[in-house]
N, C-alpha and C. Protein backbone atom coordinates (compact mmCIF):
# COMPACT_ATOMS: atom_id res chain seq x y z
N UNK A 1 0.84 -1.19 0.00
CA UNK A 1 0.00 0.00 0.00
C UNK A 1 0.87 1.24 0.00
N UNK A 2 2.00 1.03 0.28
CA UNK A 2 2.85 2.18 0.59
C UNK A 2 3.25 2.53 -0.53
N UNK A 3 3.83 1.64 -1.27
CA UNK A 3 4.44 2.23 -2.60
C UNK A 3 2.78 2.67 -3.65
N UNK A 4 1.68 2.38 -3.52
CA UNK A 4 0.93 2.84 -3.90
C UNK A 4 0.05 4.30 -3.61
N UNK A 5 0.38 4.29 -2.60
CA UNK A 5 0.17 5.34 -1.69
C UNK A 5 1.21 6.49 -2.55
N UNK A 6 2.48 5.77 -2.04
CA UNK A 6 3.56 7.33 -2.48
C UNK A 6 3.73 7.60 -4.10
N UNK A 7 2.45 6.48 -4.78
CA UNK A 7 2.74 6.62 -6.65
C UNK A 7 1.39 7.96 -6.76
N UNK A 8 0.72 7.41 -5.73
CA UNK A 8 -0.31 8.62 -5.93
C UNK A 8 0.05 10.00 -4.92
N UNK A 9 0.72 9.88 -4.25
CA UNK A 9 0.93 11.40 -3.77
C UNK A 9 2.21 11.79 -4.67
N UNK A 10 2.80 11.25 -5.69
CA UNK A 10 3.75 11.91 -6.62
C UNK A 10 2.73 12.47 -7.79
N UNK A 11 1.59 11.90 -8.21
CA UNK A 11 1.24 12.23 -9.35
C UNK A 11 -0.12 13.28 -8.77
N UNK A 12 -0.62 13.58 -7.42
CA UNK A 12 -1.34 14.42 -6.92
C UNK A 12 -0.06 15.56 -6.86
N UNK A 13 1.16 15.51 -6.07
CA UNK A 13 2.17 16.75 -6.25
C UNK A 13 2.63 17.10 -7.74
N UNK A 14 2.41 16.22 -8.43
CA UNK A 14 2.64 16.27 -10.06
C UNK A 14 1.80 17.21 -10.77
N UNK A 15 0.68 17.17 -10.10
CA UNK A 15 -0.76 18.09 -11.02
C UNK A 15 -0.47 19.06 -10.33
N UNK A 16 -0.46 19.17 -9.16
CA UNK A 16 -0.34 20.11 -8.37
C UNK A 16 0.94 21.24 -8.94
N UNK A 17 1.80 21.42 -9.30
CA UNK A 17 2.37 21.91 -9.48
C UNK A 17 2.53 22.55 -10.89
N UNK A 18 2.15 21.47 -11.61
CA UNK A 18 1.95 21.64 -13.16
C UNK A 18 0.48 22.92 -13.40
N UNK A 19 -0.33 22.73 -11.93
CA UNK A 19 -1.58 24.08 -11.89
C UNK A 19 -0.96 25.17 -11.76
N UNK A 20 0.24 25.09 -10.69
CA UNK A 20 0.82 25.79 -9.77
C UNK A 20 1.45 26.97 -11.81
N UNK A 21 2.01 26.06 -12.26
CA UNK A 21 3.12 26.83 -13.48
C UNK A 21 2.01 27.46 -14.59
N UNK A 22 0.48 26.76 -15.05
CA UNK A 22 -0.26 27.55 -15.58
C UNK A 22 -0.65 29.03 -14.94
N UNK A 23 -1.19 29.02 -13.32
CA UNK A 23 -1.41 30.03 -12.91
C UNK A 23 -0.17 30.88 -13.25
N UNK A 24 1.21 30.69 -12.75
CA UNK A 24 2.34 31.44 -13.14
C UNK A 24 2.23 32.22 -14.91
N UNK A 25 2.28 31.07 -15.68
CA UNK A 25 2.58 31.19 -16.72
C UNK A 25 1.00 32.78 -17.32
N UNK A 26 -0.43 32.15 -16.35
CA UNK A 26 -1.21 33.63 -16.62
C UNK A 26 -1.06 34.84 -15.83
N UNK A 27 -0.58 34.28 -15.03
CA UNK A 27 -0.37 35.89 -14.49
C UNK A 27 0.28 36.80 -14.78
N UNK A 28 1.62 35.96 -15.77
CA UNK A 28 2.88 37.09 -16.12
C UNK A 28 2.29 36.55 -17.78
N UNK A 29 1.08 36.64 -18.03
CA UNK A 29 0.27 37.00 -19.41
C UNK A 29 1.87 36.50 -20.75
N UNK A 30 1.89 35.44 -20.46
CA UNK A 30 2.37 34.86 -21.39
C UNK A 30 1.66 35.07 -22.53
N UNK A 31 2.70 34.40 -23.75
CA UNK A 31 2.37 34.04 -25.08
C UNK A 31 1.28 32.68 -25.04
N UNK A 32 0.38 32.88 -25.75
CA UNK A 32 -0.89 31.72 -26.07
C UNK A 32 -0.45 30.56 -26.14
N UNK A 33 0.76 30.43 -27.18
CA UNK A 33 1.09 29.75 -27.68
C UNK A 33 1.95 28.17 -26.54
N UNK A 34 2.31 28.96 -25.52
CA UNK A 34 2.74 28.19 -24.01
C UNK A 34 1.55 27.75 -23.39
N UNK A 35 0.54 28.82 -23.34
CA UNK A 35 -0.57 28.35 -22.54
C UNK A 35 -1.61 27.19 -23.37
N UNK A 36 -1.35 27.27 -24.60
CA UNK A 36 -1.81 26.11 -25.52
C UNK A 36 -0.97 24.39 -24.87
N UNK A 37 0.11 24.81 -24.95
CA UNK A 37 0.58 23.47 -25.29
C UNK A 37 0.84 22.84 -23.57
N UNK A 38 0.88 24.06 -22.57
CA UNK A 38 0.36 23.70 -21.25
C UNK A 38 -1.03 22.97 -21.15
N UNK A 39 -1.98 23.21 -21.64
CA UNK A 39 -3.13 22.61 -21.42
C UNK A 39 -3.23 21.45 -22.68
N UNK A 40 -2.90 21.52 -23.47
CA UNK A 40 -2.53 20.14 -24.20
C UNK A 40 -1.95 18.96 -23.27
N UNK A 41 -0.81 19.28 -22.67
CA UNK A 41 -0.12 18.45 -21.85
C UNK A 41 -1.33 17.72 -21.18
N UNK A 42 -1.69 18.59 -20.24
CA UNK A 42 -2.73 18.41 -18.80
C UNK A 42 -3.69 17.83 -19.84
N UNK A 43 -4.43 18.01 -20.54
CA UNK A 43 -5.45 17.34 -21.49
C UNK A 43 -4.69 15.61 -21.99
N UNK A 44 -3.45 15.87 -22.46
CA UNK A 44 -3.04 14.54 -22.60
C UNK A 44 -3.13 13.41 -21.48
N UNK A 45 -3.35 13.96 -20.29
CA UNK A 45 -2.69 12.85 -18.93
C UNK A 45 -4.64 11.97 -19.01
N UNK A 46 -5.54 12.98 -19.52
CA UNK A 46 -7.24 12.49 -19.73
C UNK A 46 -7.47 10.96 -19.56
N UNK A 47 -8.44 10.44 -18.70
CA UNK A 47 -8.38 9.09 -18.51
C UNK A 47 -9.11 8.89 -19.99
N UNK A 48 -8.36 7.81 -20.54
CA UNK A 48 -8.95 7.36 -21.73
C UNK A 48 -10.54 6.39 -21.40
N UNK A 49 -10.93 6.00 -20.46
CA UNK A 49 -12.46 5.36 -20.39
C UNK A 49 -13.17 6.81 -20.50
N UNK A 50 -12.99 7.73 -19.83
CA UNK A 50 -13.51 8.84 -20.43
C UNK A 50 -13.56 9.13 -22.08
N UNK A 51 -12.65 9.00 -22.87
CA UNK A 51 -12.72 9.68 -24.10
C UNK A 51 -13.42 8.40 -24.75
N UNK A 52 -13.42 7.01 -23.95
CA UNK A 52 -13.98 6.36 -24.70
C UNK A 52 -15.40 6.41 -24.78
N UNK A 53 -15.97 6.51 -23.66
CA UNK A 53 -17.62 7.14 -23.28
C UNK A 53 -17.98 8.13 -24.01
N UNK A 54 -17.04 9.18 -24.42
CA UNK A 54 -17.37 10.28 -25.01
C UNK A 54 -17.96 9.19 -26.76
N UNK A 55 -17.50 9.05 -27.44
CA UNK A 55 -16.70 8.29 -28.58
C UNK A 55 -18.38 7.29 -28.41
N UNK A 56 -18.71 6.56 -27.73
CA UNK A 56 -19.84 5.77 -27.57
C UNK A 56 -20.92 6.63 -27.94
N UNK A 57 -20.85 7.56 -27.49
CA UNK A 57 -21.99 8.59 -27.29
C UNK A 57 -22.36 9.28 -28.46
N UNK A 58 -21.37 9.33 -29.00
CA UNK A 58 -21.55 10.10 -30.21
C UNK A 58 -22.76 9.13 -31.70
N UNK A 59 -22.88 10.40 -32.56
CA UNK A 59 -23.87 9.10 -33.49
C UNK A 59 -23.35 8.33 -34.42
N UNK A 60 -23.57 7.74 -35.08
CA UNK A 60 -23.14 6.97 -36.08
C UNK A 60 -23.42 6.99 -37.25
N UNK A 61 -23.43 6.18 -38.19
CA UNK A 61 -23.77 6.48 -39.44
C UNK A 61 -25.04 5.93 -39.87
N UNK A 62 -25.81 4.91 -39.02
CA UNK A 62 -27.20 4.57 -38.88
C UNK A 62 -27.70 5.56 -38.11
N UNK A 63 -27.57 6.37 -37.08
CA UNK A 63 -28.30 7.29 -36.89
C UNK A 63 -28.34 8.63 -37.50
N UNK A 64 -27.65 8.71 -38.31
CA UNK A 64 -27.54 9.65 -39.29
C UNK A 64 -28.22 9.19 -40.51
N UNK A 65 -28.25 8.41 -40.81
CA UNK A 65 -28.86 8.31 -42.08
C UNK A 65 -30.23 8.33 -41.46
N UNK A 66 -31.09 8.01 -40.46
CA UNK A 66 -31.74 7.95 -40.23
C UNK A 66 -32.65 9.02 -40.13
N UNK A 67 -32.25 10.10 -39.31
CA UNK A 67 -32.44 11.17 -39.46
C UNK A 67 -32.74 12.29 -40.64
N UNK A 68 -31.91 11.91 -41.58
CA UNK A 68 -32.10 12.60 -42.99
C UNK A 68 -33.06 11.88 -43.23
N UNK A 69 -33.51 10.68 -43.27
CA UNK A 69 -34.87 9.80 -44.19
C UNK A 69 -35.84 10.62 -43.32
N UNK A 70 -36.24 10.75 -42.18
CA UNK A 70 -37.22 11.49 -41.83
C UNK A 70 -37.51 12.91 -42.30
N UNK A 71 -36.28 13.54 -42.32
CA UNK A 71 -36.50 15.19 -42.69
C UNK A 71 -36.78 15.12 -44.49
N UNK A 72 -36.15 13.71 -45.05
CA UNK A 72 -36.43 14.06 -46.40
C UNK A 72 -38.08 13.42 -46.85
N UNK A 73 -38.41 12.54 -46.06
CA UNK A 73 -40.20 12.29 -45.81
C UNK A 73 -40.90 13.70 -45.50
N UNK A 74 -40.29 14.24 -44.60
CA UNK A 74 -40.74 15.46 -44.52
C UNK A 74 -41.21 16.57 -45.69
N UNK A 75 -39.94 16.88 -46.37
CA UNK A 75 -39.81 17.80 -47.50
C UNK A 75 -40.45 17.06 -48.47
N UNK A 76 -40.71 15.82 -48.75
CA UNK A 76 -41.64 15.10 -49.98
C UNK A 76 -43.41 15.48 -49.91
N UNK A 77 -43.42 15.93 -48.28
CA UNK A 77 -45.04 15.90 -48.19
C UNK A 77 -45.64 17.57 -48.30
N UNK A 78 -44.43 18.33 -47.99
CA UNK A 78 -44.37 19.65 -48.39
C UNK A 78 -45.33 19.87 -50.38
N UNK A 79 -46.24 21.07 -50.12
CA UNK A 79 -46.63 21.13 -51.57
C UNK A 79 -45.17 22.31 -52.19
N UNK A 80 -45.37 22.00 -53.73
CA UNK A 80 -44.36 22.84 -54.09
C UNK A 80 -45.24 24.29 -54.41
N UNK A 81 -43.90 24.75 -55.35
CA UNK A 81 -44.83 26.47 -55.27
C UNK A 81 -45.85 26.64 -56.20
N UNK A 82 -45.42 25.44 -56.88
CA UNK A 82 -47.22 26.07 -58.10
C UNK A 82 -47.97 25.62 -57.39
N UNK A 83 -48.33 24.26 -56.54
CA UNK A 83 -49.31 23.80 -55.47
C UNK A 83 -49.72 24.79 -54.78
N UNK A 84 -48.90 25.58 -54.09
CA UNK A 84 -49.07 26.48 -53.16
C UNK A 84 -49.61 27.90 -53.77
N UNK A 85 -49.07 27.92 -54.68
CA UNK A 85 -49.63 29.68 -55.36
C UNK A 85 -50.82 29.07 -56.37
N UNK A 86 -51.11 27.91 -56.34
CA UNK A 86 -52.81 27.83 -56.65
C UNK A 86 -54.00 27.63 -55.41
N UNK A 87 -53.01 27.03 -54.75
CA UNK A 87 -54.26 27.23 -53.40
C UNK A 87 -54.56 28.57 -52.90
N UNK A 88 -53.42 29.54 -53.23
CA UNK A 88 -53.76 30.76 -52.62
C UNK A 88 -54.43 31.73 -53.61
N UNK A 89 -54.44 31.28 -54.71
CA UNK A 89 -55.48 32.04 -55.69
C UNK A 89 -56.72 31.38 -55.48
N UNK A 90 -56.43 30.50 -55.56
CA UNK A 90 -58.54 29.58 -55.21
C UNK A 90 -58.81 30.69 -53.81
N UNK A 91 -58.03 30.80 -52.82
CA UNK A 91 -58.71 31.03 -51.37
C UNK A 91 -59.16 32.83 -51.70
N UNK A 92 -58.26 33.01 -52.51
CA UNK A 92 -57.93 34.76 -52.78
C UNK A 92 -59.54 35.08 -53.72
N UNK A 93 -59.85 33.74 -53.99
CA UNK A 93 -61.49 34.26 -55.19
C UNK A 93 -62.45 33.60 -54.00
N UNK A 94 -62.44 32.78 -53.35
CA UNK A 94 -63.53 32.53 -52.36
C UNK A 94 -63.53 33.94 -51.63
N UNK A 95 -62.57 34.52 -50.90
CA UNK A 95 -62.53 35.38 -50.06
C UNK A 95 -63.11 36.45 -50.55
N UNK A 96 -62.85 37.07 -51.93
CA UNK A 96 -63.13 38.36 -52.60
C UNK A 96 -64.83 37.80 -52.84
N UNK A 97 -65.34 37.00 -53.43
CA UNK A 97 -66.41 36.52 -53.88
C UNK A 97 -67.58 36.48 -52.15
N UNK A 98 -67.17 36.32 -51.18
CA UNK A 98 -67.64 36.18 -49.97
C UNK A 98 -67.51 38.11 -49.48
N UNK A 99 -66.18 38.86 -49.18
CA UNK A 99 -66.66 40.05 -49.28
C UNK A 99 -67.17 40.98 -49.53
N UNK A 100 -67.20 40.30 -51.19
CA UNK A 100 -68.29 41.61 -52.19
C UNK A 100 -69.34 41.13 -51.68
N UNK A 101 -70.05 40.43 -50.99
CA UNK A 101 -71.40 40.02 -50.41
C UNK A 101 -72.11 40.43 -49.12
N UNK A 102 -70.82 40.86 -48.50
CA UNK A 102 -70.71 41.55 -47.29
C UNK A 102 -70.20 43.03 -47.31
N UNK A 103 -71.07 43.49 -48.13
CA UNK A 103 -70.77 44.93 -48.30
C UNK A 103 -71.59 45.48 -47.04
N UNK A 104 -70.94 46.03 -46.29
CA UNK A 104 -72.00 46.81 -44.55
C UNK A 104 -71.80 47.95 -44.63
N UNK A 105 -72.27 48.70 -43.94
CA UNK A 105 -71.89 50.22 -43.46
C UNK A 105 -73.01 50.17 -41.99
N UNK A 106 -72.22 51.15 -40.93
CA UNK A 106 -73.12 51.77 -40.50
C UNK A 106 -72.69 52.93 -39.61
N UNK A 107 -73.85 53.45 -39.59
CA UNK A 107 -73.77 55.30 -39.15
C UNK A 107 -74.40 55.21 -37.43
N UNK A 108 -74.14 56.05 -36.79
CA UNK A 108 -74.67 56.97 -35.49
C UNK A 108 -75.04 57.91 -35.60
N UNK A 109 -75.92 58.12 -34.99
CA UNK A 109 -76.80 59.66 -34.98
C UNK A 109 -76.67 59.71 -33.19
N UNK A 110 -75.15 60.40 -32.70
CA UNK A 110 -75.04 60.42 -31.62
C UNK A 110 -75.59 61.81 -30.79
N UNK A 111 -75.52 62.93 -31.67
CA UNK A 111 -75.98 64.42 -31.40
C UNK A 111 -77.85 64.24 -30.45
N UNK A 112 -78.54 63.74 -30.92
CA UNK A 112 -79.89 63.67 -30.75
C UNK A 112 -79.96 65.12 -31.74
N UNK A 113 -79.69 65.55 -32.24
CA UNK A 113 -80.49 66.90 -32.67
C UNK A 113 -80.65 66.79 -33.93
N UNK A 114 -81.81 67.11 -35.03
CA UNK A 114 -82.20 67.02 -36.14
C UNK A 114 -81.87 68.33 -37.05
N UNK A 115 -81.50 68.41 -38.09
CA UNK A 115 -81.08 69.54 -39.39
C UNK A 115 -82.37 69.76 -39.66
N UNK A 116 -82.27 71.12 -39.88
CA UNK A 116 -83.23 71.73 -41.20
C UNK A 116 -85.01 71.91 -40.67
N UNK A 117 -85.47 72.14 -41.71
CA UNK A 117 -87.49 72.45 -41.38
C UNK A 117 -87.32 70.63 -41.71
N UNK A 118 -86.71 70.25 -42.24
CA UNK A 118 -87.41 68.28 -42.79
C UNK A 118 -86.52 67.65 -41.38
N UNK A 119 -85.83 67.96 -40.57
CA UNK A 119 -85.62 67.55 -39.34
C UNK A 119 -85.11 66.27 -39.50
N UNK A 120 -83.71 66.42 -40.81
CA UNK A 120 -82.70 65.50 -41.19
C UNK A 120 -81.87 64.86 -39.95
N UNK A 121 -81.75 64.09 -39.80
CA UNK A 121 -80.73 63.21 -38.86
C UNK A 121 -79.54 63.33 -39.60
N UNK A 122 -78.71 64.00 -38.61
CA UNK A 122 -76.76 63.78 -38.78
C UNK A 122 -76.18 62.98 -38.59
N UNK A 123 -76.04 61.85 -39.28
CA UNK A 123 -74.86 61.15 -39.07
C UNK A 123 -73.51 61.48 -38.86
N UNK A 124 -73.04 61.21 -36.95
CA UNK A 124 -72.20 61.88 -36.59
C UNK A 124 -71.08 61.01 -36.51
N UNK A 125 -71.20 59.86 -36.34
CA UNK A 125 -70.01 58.53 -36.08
C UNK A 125 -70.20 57.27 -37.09
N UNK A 126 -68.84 57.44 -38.11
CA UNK A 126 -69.21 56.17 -38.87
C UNK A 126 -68.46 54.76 -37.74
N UNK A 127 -69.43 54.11 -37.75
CA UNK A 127 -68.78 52.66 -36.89
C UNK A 127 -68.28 51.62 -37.87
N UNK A 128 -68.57 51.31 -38.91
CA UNK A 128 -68.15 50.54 -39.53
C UNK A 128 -68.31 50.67 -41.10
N UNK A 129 -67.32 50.36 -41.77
CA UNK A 129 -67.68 50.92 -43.44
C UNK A 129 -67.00 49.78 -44.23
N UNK A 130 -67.21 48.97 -44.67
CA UNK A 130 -66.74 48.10 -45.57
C UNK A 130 -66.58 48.26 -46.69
N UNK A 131 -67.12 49.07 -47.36
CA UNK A 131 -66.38 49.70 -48.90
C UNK A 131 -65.99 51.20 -48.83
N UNK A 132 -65.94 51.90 -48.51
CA UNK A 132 -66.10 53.17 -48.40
C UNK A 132 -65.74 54.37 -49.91
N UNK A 133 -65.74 53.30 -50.90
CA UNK A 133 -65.56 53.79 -52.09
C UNK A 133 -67.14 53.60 -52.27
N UNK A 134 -67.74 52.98 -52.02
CA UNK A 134 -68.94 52.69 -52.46
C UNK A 134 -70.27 53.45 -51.07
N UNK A 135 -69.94 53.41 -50.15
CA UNK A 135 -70.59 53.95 -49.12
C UNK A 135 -70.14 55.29 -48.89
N UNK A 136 -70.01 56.26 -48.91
CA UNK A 136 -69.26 57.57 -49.23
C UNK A 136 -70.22 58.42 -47.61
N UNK A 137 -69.68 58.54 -46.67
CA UNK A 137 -69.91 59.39 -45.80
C UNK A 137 -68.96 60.57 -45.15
N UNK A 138 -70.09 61.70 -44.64
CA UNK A 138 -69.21 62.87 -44.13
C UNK A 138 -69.74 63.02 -42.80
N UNK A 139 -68.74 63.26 -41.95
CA UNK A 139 -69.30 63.87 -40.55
C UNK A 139 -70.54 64.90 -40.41
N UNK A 140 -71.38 64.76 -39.78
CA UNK A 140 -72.21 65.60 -39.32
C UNK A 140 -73.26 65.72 -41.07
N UNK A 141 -73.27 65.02 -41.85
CA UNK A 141 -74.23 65.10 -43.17
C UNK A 141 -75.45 63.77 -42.90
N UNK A 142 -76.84 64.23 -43.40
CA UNK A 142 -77.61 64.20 -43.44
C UNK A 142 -78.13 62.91 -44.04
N UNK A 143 -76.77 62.75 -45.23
CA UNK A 143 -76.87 61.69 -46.51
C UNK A 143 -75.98 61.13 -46.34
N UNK A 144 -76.06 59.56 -46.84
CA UNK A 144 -74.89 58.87 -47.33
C UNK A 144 -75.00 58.48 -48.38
N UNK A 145 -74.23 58.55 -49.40
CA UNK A 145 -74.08 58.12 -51.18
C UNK A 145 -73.57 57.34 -51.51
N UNK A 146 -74.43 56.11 -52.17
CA UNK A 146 -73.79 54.96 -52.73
C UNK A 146 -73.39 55.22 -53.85
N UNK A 147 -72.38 54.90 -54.04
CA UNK A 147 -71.72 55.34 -56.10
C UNK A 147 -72.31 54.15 -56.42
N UNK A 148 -72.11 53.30 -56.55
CA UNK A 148 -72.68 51.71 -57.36
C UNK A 148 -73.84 50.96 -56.92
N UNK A 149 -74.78 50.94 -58.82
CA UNK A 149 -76.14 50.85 -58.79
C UNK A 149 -76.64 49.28 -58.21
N UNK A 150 -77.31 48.93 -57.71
CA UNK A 150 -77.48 47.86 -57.62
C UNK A 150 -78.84 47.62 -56.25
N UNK A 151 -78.77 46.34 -55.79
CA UNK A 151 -80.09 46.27 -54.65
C UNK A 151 -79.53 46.32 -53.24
N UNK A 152 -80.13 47.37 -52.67
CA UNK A 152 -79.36 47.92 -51.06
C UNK A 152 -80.21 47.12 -49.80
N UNK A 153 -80.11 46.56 -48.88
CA UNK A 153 -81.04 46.49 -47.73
C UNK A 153 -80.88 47.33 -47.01
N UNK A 154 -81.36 48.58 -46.25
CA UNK A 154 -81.85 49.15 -45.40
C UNK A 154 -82.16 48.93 -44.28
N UNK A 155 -81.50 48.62 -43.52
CA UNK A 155 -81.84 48.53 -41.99
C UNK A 155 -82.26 50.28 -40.94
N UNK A 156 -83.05 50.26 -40.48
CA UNK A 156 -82.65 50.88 -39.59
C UNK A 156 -83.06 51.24 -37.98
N UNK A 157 -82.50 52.26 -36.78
CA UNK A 157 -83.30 52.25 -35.73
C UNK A 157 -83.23 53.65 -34.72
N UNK A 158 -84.31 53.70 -34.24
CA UNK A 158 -84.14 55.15 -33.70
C UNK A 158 -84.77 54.85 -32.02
N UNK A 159 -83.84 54.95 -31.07
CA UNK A 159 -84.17 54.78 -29.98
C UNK A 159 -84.63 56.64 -28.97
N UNK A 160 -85.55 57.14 -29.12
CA UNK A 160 -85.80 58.23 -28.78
C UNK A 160 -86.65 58.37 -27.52
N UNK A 161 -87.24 59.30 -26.98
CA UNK A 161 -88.07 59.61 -26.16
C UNK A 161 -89.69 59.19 -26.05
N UNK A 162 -89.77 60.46 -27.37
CA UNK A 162 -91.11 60.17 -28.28
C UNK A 162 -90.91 59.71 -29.55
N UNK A 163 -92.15 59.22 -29.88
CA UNK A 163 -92.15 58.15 -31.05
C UNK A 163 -92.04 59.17 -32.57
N UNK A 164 -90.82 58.64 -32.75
CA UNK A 164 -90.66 59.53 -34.16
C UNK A 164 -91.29 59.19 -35.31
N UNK A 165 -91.23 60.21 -36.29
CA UNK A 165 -91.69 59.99 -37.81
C UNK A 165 -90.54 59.71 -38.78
N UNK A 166 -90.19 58.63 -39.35
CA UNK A 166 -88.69 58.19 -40.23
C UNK A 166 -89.24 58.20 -41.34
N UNK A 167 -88.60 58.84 -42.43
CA UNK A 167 -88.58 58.80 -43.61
C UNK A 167 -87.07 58.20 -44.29
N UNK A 168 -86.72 56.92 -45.39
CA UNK A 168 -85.63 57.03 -46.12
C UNK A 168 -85.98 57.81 -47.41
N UNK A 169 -85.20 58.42 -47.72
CA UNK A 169 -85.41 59.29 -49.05
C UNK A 169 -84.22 58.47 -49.88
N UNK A 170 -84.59 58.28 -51.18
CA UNK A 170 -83.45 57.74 -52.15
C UNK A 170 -83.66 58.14 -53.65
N UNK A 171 -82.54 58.32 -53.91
CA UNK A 171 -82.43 58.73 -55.10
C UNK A 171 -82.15 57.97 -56.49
């Protein structure tokens, strides 16, 4: 035990000292090129079951190939770009064909107060306008003007005091 004993307190004073000459060697900011081949050394003494574990661990060439067959299954199920820039023209004519259908507008008559001897309602707040090339409104006006001819639904509602008289006028 003794001579085993004193093989390991030579190679514990062995490291020990060899730390002892790196710290030296940074403090007085040596050349790299020392502090390279210092830690090369100390890297060489590395228990090799270590580098062999490392070395196990790593992948191989079945798990590599493996890996690419999945990512390239992958990219096969991918559409290409004419696939893709026709689905987005089909969706681009459903969508346009579904909005021109949903043409809305609507107005507030937040003032309570009526224009004129015909006791016009001002539309004072547009809330929502979905064409507004085609629904054409102005703050505080009386009218709203559709540019394009066609069949309108008319909604409308007047929450007041007393029971009003509504007229739509159209042109």
């Amino acid at each position: 035990c003794k001579s085993s004993c004193e093989a390991t307190q030579d190679d514990l004073d062995g490291q020990k000292s060899l730390c002892e000459e790196i710290q030296l060697e940074l403090n007085s900011r040596c050349d790299s090129k020392r502090i390279e081949g210092i830690v090369e050394e100390a890297l060489s003494n590395r228990n090799v079951q270590d580098c062999l574990t490392l070395i196990e661990r790593k992948a191989d060439v079945e798990d590599i190939n493996k890996s690419l067959m999945e990512v390239n299954r992958e990219l096969t199920q991918r559409p290409t770009v004419s696939e893709l820039n026709r689905m987005v023209g089909e969706q681009s004519l459903i969508m346009e064909s579904l909005c021109s259908e949903h043409l809305l507008g609507r107005w507030i008559w937040k003032s309570g107060r009526t224009r004129g001897e015909k006791h016009a309602v001002p539309w004072n707040i547009q809330n929502i306008n979905t064409n507004p090339e085609n629904f054409v409104w102005e703050k505080d006006r009386s009218s709203i003007t559709c540019t394009s001819p066609g069949l309108y639904e008319v909604t409308f509602g007047f929450f007041t005091r007393r029971k009003p008289a509504v007229q739509l006028l159209v042109n």
